[in-house]
PDB file of N, CA and C in Angstrom:
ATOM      1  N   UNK A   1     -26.174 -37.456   6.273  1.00  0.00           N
ATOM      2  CA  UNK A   1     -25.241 -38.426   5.736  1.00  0.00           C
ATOM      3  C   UNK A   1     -25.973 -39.301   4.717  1.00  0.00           C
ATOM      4  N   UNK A   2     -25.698 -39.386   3.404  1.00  0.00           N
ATOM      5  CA  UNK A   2     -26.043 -40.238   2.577  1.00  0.00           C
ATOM      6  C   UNK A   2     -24.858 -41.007   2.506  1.00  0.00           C
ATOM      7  N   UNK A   3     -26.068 -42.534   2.384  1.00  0.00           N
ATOM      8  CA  UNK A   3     -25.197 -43.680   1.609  1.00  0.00           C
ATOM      9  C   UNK A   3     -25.140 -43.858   0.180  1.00  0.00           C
ATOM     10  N   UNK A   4     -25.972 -43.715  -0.513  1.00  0.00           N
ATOM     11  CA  UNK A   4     -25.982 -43.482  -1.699  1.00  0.00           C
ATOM     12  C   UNK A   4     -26.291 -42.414  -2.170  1.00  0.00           C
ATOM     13  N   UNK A   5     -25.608 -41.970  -3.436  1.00  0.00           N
ATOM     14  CA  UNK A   5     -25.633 -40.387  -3.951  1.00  0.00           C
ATOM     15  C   UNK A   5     -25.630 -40.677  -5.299  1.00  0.00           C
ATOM     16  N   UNK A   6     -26.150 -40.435  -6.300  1.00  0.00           N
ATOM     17  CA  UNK A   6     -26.513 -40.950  -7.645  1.00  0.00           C
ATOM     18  C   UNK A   6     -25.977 -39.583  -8.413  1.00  0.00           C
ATOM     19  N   UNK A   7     -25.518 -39.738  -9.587  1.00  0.00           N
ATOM     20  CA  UNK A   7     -24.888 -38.900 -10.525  1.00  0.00           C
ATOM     21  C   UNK A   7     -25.642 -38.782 -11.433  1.00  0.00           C
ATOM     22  N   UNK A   8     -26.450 -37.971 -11.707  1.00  0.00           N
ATOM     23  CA  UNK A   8     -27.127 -37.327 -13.160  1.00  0.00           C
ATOM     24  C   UNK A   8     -26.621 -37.523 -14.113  1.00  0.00           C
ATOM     25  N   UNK A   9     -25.261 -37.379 -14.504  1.00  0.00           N
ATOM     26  CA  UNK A   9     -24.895 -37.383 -15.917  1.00  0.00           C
ATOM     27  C   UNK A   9     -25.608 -36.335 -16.833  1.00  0.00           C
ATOM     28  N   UNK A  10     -25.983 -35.024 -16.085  1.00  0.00           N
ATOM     29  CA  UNK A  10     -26.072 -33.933 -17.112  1.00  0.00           C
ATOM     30  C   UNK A  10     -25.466 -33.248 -17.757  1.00  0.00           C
ATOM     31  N   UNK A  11     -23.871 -33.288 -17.549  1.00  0.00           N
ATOM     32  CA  UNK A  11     -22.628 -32.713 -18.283  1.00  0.00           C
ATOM     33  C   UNK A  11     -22.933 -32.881 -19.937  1.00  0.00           C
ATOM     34  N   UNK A  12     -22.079 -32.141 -20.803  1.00  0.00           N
ATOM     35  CA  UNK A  12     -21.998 -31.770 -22.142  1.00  0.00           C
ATOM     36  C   UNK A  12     -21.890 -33.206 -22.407  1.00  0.00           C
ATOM     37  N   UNK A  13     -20.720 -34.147 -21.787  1.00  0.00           N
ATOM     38  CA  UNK A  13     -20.281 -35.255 -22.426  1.00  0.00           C
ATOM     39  C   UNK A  13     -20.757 -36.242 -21.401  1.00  0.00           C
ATOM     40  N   UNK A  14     -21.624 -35.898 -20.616  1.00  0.00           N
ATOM     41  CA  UNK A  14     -22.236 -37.040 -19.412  1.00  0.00           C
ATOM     42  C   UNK A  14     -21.876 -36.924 -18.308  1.00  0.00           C
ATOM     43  N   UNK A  15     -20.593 -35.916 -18.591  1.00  0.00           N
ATOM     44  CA  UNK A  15     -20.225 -35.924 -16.742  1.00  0.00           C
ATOM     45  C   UNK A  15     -21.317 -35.217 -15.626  1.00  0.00           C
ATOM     46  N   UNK A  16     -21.106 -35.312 -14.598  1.00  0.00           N
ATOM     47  CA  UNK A  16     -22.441 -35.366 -13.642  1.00  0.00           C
ATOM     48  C   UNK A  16     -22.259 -33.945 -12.909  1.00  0.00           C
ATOM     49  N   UNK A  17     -23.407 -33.004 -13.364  1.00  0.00           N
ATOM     50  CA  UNK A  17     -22.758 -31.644 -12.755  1.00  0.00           C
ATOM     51  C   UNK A  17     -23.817 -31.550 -11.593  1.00  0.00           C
ATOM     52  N   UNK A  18     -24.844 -32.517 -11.419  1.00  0.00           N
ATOM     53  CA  UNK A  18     -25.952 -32.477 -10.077  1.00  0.00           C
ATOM     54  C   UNK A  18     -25.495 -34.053  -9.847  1.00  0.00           C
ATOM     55  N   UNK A  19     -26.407 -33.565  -8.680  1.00  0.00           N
ATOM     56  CA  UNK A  19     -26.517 -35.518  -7.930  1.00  0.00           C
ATOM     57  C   UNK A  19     -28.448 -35.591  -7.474  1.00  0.00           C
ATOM     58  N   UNK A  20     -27.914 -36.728  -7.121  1.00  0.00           N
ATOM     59  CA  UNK A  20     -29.324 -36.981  -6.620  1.00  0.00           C
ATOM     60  C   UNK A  20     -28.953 -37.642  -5.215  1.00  0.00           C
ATOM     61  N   UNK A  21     -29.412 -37.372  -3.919  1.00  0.00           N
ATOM     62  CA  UNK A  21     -29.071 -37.713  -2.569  1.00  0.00           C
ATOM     63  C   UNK A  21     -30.542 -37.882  -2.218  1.00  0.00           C
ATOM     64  N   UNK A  22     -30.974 -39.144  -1.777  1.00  0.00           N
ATOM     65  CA  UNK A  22     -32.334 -39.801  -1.157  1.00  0.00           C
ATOM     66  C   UNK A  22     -33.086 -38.749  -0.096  1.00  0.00           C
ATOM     67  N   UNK A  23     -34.023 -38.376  -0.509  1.00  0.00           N
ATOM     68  CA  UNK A  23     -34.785 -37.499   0.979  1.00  0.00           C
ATOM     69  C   UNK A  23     -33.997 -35.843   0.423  1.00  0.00           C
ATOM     70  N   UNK A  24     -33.460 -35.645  -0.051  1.00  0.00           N
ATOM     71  CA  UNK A  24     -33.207 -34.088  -0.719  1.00  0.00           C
ATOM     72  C   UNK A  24     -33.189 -33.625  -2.007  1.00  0.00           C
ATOM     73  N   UNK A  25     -33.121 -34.425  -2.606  1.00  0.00           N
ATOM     74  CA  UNK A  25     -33.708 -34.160  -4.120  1.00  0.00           C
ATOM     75  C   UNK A  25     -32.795 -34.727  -5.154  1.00  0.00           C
ATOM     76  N   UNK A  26     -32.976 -34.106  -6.608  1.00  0.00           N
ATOM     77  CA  UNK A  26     -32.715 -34.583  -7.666  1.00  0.00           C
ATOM     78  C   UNK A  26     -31.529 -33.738  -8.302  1.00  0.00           C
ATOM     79  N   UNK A  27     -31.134 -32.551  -7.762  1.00  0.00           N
ATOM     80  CA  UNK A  27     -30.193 -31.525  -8.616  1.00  0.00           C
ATOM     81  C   UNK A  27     -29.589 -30.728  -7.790  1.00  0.00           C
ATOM     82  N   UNK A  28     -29.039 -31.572  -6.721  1.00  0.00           N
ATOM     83  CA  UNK A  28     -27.826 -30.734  -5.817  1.00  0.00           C
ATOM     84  C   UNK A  28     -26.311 -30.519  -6.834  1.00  0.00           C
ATOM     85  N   UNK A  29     -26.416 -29.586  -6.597  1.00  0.00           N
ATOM     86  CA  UNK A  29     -24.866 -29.229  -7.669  1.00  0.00           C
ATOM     87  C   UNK A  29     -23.374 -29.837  -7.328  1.00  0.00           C
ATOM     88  N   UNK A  30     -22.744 -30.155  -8.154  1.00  0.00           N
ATOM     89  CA  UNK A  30     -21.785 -31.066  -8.333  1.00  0.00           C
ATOM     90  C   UNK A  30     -21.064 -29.959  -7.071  1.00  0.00           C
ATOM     91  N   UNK A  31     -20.341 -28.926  -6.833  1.00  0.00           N
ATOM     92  CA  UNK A  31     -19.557 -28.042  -6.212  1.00  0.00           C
ATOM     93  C   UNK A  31     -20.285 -28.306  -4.503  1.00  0.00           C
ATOM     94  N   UNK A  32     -21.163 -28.618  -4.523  1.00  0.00           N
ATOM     95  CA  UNK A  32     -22.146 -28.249  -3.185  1.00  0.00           C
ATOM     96  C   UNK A  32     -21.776 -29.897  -2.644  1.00  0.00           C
ATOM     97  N   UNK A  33     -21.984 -30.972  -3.500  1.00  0.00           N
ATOM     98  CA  UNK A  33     -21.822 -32.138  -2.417  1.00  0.00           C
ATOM     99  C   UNK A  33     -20.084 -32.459  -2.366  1.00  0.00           C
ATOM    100  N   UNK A  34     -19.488 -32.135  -3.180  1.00  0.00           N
ATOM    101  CA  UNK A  34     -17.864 -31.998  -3.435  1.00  0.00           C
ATOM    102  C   UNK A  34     -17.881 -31.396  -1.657  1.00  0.00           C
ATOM    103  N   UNK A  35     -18.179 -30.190  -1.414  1.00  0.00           N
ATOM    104  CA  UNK A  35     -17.665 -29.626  -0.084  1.00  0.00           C
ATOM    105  C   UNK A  35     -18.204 -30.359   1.157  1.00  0.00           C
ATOM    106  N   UNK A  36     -19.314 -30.761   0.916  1.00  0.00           N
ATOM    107  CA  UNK A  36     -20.149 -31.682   1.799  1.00  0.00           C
ATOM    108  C   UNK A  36     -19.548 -32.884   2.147  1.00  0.00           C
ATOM    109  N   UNK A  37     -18.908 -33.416   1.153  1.00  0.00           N
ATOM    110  CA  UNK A  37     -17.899 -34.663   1.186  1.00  0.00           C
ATOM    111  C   UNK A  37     -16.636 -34.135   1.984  1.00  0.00           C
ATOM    112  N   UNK A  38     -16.138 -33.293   1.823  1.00  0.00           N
ATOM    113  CA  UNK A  38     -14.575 -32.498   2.419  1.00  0.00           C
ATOM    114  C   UNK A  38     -14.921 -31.961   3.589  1.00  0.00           C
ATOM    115  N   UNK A  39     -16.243 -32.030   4.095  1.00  0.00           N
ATOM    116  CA  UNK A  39     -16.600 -31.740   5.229  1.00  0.00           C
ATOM    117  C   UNK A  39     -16.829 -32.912   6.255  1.00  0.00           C
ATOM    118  N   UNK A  40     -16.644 -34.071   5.754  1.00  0.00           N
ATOM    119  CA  UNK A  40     -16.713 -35.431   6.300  1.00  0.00           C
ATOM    120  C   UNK A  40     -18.686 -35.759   6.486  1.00  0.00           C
ATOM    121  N   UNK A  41     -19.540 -34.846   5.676  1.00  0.00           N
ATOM    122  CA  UNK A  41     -20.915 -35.638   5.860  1.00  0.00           C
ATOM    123  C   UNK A  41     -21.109 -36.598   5.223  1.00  0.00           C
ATOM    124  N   UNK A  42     -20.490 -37.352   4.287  1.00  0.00           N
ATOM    125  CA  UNK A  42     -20.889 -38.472   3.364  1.00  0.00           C
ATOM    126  C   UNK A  42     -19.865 -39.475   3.729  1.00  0.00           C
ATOM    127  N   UNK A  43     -19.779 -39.692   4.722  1.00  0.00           N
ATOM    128  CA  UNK A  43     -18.319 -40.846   4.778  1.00  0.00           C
ATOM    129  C   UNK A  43     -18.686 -41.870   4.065  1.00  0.00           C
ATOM    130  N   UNK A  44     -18.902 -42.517   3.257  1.00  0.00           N
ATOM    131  CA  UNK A  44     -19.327 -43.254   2.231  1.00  0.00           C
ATOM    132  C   UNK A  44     -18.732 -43.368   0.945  1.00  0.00           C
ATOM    133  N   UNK A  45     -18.195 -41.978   0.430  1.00  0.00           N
ATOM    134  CA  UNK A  45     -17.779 -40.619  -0.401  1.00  0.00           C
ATOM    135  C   UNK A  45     -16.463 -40.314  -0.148  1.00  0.00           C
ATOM    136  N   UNK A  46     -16.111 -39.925  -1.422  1.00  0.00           N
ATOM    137  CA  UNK A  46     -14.615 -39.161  -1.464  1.00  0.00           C
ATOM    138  C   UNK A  46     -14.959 -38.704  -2.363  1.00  0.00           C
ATOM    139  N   UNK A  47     -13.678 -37.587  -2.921  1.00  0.00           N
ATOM    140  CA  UNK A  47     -13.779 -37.144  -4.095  1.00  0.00           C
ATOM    141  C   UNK A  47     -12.487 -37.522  -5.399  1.00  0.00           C
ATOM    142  N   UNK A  48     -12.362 -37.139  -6.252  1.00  0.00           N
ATOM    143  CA  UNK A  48     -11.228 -37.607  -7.162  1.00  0.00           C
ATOM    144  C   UNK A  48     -11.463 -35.887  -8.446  1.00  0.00           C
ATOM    145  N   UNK A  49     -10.142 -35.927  -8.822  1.00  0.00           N
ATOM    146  CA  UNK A  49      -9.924 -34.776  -9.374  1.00  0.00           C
ATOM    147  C   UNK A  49     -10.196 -35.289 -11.234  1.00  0.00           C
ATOM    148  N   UNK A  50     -10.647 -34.582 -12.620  1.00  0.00           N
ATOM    149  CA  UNK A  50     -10.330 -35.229 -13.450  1.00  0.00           C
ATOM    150  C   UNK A  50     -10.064 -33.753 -14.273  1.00  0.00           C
ATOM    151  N   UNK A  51      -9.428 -33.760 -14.935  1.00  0.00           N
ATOM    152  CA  UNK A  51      -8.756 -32.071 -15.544  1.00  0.00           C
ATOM    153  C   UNK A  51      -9.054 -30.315 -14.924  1.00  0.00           C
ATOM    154  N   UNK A  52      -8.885 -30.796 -13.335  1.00  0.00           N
ATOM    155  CA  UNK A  52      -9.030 -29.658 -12.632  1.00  0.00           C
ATOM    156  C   UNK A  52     -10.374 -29.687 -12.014  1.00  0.00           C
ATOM    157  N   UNK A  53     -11.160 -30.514 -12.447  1.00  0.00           N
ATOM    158  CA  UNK A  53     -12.470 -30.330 -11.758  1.00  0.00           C
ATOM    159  C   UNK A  53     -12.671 -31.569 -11.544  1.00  0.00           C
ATOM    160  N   UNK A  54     -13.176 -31.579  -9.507  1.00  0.00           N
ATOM    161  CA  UNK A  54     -13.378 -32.218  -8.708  1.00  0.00           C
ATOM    162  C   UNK A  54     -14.670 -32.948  -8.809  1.00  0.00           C
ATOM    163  N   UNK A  55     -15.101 -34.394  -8.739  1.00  0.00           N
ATOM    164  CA  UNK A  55     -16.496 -35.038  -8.738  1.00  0.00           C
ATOM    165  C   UNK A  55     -16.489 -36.262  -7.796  1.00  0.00           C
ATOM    166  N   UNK A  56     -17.426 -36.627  -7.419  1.00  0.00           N
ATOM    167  CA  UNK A  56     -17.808 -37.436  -6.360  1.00  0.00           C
ATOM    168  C   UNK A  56     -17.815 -38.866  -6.924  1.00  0.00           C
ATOM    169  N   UNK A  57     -16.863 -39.724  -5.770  1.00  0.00           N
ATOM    170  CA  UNK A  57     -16.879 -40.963  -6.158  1.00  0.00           C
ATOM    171  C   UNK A  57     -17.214 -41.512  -4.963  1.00  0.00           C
ATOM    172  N   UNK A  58     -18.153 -43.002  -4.763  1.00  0.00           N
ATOM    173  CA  UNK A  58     -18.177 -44.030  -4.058  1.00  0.00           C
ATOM    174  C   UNK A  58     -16.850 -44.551  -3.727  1.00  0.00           C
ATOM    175  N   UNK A  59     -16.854 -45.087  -1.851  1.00  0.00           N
ATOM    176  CA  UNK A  59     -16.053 -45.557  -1.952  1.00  0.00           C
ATOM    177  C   UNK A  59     -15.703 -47.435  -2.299  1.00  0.00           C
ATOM    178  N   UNK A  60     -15.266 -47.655  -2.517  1.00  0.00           N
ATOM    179  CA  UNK A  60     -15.281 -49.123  -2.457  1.00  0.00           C
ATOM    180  C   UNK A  60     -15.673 -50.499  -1.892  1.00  0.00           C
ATOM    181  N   UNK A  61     -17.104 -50.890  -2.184  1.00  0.00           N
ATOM    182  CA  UNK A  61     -17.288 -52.255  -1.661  1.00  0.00           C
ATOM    183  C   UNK A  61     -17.982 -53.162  -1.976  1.00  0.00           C
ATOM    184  N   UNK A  62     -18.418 -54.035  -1.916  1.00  0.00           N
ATOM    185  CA  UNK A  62     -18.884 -54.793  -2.730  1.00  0.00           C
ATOM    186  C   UNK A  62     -20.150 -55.089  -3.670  1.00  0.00           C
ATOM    187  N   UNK A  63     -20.911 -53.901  -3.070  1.00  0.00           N
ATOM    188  CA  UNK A  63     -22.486 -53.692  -3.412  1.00  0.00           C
ATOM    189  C   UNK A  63     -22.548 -52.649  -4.592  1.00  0.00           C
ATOM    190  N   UNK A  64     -22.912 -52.774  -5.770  1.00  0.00           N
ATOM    191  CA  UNK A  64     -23.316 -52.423  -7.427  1.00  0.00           C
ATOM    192  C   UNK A  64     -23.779 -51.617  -6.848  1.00  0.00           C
ATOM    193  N   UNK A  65     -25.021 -51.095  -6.519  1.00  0.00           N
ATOM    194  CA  UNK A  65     -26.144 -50.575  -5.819  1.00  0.00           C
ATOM    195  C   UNK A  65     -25.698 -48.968  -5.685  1.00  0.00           C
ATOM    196  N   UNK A  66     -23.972 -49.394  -4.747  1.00  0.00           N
ATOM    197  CA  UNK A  66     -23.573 -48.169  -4.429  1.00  0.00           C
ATOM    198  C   UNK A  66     -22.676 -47.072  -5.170  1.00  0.00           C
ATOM    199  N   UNK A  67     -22.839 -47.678  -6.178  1.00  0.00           N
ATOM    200  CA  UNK A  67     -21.973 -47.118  -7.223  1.00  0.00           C
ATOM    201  C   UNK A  67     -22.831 -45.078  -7.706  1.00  0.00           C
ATOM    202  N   UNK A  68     -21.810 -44.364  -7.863  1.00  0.00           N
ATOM    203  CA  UNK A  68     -22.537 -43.081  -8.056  1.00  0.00           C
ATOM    204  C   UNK A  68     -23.163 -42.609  -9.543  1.00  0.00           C
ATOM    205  N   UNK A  69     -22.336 -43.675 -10.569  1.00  0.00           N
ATOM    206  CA  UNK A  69     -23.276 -43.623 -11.645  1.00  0.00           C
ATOM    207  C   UNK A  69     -23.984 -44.941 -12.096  1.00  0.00           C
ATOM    208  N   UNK A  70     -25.233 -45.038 -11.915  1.00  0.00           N
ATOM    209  CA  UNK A  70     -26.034 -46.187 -12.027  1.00  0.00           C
ATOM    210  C   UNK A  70     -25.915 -47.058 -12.984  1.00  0.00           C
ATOM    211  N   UNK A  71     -25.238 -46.444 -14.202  1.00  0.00           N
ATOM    212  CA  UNK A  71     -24.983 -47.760 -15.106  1.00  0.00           C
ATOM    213  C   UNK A  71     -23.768 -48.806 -15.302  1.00  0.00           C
ATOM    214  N   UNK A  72     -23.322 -48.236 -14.247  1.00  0.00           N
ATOM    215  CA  UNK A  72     -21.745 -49.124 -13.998  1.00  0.00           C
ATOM    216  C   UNK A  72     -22.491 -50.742 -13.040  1.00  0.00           C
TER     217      UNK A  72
END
């Protein structure tokens, strides 16, 4: 279970096709923590759809910190 999951932003236009999850590395693939999330291991996590393809969002609270792309 991660609490924080960080977004690469390696997409063409920045979108985040790896993550970064603390203690497993730097380039878990966008498709791999998507199912991981739908599997209930990240309760922290949801996902949100944006032109057919699914990406990982934080859920809501008050801490910056936890946000999945770091420059928000």
């Amino acid at each position: 279970m991660a609490k924080t999951i960080r977004g690469n932003q390696d997409g063409e236009n920045g979108e985040n096709q790896t993550y970064t999850i603390h203690g497993r590395g730097s380039a878990i693939p966008r498709e791999q923590v998507v199912e991981e999330i739908k599997e209930g291991k990240h309760p922290h996590h949801s996902i949100y759809e944006r032109d057919g393809v699914e990406y990982v969002r934080s859920k809501p609270d008050s801490e910056t910190k936890n946000n999945v792309d770091p420059n928000q």
